[in-house]
C-alpha atoms as a PDB file:
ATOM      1  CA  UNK A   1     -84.794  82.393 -37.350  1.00  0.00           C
ATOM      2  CA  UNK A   2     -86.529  78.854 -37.310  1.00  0.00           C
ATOM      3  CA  UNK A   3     -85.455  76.420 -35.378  1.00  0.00           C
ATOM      4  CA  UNK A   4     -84.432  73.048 -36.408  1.00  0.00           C
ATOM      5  CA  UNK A   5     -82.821  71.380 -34.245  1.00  0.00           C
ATOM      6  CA  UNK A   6     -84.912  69.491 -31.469  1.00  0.00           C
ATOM      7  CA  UNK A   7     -84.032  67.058 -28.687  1.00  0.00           C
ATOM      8  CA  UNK A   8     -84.168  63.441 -29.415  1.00  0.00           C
ATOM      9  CA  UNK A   9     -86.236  61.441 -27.521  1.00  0.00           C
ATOM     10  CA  UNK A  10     -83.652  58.495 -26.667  1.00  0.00           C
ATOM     11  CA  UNK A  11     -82.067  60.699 -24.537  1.00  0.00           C
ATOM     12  CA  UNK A  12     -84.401  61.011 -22.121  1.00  0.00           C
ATOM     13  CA  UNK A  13     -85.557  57.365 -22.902  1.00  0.00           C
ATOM     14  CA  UNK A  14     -83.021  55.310 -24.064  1.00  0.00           C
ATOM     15  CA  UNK A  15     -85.335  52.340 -24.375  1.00  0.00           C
ATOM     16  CA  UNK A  16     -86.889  53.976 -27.328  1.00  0.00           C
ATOM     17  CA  UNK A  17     -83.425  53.344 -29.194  1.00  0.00           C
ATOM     18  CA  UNK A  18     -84.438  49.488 -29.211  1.00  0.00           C
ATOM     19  CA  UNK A  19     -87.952  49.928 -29.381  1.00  0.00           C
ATOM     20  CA  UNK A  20     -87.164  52.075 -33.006  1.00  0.00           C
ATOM     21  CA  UNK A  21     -83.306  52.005 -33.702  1.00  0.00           C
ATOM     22  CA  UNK A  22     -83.955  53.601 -37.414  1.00  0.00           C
ATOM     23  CA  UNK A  23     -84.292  56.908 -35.142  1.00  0.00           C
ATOM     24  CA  UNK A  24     -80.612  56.886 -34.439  1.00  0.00           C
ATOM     25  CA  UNK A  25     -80.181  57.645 -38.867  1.00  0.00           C
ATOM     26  CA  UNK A  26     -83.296  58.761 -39.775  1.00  0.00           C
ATOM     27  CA  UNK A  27     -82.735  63.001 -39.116  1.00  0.00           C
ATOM     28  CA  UNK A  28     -79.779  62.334 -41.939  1.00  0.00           C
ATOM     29  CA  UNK A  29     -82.748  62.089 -44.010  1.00  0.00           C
ATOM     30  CA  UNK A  30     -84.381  65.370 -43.061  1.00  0.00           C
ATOM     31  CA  UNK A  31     -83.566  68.504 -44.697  1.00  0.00           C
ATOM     32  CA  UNK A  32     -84.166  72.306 -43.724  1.00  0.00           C
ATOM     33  CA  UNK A  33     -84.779  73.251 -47.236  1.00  0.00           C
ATOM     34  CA  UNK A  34     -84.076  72.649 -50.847  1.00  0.00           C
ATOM     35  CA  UNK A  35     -80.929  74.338 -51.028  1.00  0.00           C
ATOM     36  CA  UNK A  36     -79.880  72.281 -47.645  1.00  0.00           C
ATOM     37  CA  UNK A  37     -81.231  69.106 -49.317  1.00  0.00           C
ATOM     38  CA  UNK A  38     -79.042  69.482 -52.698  1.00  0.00           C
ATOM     39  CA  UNK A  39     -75.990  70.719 -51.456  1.00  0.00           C
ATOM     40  CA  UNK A  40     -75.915  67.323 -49.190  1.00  0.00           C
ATOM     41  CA  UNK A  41     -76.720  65.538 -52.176  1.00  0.00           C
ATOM     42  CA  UNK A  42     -74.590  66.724 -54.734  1.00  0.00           C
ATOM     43  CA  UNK A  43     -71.377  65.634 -51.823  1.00  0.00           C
ATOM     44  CA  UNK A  44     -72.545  62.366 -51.281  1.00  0.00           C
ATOM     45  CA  UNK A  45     -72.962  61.829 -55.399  1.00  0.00           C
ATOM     46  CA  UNK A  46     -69.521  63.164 -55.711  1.00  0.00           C
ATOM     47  CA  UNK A  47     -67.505  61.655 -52.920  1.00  0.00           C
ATOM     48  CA  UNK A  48     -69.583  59.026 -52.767  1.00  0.00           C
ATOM     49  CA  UNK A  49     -69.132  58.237 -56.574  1.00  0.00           C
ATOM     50  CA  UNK A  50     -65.537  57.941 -56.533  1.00  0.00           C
ATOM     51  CA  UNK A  51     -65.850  55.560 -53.550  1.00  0.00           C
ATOM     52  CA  UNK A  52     -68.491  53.365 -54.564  1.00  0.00           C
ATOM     53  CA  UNK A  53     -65.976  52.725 -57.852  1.00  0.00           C
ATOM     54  CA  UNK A  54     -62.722  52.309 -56.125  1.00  0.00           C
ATOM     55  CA  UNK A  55     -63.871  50.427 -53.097  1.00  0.00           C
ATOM     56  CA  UNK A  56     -67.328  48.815 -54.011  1.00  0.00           C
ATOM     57  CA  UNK A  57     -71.370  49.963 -53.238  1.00  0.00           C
ATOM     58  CA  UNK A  58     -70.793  47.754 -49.870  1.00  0.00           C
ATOM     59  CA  UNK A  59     -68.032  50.162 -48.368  1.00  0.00           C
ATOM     60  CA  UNK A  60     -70.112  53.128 -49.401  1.00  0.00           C
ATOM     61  CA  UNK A  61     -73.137  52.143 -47.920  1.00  0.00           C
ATOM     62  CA  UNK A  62     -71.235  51.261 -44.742  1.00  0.00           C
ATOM     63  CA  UNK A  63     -69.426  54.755 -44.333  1.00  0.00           C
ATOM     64  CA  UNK A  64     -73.319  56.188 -44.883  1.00  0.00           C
ATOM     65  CA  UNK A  65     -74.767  54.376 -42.526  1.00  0.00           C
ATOM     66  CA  UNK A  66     -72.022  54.357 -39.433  1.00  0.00           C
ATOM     67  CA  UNK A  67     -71.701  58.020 -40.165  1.00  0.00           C
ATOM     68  CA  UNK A  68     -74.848  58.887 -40.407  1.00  0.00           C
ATOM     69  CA  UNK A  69     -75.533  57.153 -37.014  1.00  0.00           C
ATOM     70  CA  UNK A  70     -72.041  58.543 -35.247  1.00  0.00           C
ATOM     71  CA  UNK A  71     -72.575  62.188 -35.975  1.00  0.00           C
ATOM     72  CA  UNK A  72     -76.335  61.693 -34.842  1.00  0.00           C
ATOM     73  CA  UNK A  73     -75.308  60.273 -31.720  1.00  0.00           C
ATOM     74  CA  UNK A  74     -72.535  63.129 -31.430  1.00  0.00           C
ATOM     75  CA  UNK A  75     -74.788  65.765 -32.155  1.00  0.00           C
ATOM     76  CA  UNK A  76     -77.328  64.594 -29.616  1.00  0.00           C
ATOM     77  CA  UNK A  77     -74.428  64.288 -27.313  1.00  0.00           C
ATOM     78  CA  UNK A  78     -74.481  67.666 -27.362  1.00  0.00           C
ATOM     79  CA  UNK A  79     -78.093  68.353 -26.349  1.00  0.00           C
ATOM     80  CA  UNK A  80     -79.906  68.575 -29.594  1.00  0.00           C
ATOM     81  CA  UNK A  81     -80.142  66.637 -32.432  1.00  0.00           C
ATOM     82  CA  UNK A  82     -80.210  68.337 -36.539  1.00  0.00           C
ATOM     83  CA  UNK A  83     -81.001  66.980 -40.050  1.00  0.00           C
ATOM     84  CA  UNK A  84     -79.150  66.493 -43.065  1.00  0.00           C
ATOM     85  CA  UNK A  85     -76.904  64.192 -44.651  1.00  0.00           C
ATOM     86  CA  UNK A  86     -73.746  66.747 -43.550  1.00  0.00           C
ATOM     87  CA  UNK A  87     -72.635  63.579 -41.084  1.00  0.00           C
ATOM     88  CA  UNK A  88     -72.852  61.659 -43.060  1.00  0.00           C
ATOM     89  CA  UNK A  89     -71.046  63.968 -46.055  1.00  0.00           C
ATOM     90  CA  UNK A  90     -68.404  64.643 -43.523  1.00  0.00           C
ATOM     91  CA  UNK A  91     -67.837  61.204 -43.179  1.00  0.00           C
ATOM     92  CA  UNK A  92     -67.116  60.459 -46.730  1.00  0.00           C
ATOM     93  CA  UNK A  93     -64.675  63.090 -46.851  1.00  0.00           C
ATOM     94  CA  UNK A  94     -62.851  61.784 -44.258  1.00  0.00           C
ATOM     95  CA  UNK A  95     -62.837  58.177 -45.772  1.00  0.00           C
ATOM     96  CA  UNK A  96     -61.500  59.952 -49.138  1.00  0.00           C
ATOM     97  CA  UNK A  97     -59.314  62.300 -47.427  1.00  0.00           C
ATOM     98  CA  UNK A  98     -57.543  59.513 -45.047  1.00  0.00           C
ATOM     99  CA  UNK A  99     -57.270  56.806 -47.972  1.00  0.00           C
ATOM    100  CA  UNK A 100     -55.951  59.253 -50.827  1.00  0.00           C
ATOM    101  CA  UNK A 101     -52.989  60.141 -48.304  1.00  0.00           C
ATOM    102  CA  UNK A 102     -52.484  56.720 -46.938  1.00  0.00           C
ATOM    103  CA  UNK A 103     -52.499  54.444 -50.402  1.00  0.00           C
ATOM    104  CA  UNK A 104     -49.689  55.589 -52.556  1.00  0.00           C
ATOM    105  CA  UNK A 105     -51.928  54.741 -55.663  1.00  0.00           C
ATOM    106  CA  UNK A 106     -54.267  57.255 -54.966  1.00  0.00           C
ATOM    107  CA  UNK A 107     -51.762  60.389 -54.470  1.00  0.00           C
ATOM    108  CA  UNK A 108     -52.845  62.424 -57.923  1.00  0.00           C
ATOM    109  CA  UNK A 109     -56.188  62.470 -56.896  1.00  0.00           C
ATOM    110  CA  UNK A 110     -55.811  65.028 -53.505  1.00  0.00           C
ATOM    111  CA  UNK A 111     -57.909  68.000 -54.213  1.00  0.00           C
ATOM    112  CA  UNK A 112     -56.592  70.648 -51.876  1.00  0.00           C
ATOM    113  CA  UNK A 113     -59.241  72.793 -52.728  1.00  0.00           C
ATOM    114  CA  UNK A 114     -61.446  70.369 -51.520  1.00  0.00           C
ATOM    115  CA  UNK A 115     -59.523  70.474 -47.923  1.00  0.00           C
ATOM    116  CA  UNK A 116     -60.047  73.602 -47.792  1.00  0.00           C
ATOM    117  CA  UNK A 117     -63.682  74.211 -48.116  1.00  0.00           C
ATOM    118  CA  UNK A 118     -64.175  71.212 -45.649  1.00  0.00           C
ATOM    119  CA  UNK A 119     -61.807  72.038 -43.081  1.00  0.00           C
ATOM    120  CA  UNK A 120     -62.812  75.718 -43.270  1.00  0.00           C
ATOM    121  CA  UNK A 121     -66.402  75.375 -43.177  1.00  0.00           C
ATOM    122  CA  UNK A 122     -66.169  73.519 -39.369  1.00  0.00           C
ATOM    123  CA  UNK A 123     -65.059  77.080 -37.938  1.00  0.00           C
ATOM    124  CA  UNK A 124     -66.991  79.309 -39.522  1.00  0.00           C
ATOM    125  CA  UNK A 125     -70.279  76.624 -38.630  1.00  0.00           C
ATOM    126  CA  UNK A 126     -69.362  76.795 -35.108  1.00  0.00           C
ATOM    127  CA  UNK A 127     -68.869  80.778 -35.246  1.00  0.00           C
ATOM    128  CA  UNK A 128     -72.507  80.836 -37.232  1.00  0.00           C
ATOM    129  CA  UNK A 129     -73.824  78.742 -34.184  1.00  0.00           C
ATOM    130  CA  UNK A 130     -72.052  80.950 -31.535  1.00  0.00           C
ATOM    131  CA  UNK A 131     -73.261  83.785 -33.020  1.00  0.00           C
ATOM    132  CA  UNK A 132     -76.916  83.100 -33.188  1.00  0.00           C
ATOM    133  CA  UNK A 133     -77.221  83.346 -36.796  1.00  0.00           C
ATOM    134  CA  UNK A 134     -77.821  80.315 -38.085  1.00  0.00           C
ATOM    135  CA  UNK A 135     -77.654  76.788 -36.168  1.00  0.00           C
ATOM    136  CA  UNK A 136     -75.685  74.259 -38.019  1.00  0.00           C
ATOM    137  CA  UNK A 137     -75.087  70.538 -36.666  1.00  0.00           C
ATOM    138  CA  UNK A 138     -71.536  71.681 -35.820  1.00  0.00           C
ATOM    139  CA  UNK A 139     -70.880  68.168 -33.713  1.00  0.00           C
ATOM    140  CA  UNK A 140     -72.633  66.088 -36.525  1.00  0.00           C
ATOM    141  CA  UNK A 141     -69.960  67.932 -38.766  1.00  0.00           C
ATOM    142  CA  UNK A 142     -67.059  66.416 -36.094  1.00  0.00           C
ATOM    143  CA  UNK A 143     -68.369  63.214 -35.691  1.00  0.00           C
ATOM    144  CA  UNK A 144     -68.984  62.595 -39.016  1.00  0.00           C
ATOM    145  CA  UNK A 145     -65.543  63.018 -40.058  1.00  0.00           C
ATOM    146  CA  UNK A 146     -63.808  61.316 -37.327  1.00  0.00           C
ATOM    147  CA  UNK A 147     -65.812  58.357 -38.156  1.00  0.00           C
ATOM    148  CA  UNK A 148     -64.810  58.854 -42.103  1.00  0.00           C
ATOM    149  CA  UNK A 149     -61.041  58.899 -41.026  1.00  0.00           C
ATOM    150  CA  UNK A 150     -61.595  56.767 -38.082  1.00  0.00           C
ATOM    151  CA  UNK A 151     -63.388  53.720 -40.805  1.00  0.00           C
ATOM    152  CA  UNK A 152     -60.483  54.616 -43.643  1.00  0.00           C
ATOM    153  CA  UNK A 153     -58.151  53.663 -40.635  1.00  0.00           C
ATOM    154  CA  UNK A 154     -59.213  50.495 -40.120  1.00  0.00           C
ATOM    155  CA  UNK A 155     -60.182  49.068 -43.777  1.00  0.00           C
ATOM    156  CA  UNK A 156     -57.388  47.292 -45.553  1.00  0.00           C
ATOM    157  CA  UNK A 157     -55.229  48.490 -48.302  1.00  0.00           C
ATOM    158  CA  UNK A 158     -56.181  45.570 -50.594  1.00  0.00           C
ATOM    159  CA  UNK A 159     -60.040  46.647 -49.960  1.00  0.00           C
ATOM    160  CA  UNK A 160     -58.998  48.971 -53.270  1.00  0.00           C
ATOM    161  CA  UNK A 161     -60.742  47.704 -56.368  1.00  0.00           C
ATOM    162  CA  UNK A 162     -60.027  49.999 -58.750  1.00  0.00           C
ATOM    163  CA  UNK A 163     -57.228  53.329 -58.953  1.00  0.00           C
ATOM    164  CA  UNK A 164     -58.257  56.043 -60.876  1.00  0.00           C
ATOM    165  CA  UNK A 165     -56.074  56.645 -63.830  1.00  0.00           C
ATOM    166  CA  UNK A 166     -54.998  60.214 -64.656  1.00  0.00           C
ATOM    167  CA  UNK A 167     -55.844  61.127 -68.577  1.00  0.00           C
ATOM    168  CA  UNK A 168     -53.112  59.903 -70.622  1.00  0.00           C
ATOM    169  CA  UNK A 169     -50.053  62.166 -72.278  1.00  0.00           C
ATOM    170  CA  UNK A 170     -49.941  62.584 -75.969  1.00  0.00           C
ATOM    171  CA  UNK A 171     -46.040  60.347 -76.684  1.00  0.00           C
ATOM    172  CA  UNK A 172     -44.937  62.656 -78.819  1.00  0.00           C
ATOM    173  CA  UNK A 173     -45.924  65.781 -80.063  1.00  0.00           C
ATOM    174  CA  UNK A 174     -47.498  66.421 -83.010  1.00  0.00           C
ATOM    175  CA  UNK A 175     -44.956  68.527 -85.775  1.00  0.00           C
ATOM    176  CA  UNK A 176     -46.097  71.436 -87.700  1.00  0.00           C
ATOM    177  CA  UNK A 177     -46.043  71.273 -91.469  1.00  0.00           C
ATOM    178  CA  UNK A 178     -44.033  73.627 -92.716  1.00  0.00           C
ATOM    179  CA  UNK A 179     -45.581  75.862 -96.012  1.00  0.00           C
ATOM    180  CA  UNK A 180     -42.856  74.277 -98.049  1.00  0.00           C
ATOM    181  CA  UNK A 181     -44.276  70.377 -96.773  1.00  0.00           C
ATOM    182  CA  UNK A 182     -47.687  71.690 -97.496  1.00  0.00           C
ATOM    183  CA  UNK A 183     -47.466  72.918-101.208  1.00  0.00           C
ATOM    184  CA  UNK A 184     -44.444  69.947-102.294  1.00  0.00           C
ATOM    185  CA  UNK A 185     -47.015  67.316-101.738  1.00  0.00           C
ATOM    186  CA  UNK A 186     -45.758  65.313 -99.101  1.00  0.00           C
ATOM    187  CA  UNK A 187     -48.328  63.664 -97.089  1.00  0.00           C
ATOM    188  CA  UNK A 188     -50.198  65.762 -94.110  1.00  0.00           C
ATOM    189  CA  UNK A 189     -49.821  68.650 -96.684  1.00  0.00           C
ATOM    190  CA  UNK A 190     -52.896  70.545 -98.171  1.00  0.00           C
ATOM    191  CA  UNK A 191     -53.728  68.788-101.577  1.00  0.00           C
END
């Protein structure tokens, strides 16, 4: 099994933090492999879509960046630091998860399936880790969303730009022709 996860060097010298403070979001954009690399991707274009048009490419790119930095530092709180954008995806979902409960507007768009796979996978990482099968950035997971719901706390209601609106309902539906509308020539019939 390889071994990705390494110990950052502002913990033993927390100086280095000011000499290079990119350090503290820079493993976000490090990636174990390919399939690592577009998984994280394809979370942050999807959660990250539907935020950047309801709340604006600031608030996006402030959730990325404080989460990305947060899980860091709570990962290396723990001893070791990872890569990947998981923090930082983690911390999106929170945001989404936190403001689609909390605004009223935003109730049809709860996915619970979505809950689910995110709330599940934090478990089974931390069993994967335990287990000494695969080492996953467990804490980066946790302080990645805490951060999310912790920033979705905090940012105003009237932040909201735009609500997503569901698909509109036909008014009415459409009747069936009849065979005897169809060959008396009334209009929608057959000519």
């Amino acid at each position: 099994m390889q071994r990705w996860m390494f110990s950052p060097a502002f913990l033993e010298h927390p100086a280095y933090i000011l000499q290079r403070p990119w350090t503290l979001f820079s493993p976000t954009l490090l990636h174990v492999d390919a399939t690592h690399l577009i998984l994280n991707v394809f979370w942050v274009w999807m959660l990250g879509n539907y935020i950047e048009q309801m709340w604006g490419h600031r608030w996006m790119l402030a959730i990325i960046v404080i989460s990305g930095i947060l899980a860091n530092l709570a990962e290396a709180s723990a001893g070791a630091i990872g890569v990947g954008l998981s923090g930082v995806v983690y911390g999106l979902y929170g945001w989404w998860t936190w403001q689609t409960r909390r605004d009223p507007r935003l109730k049809h768009t709860v996915q619970p399936q979505l809950d689910l796979l995110f709330v599940v996978w934090i478990p089974v990482g931390f069993l994967l880790t335990w287990l000494n099968l695969y080492p996953i950035g467990n804490w980066a997971h946790l302080g990645g969303l805490v951060t999310g719901l912790f920033l979705a706390a905090i940012t105003p209601l009237s932040a909201l730009r735009g609500v997503p609106q569901l698909a509109e309902e036909p008014a009415e539906e459409l009747e069936l022709e009849s065979p005897d509308q169809a060959s008396d020539g009334r209009p929608g019939g057959d000519p």
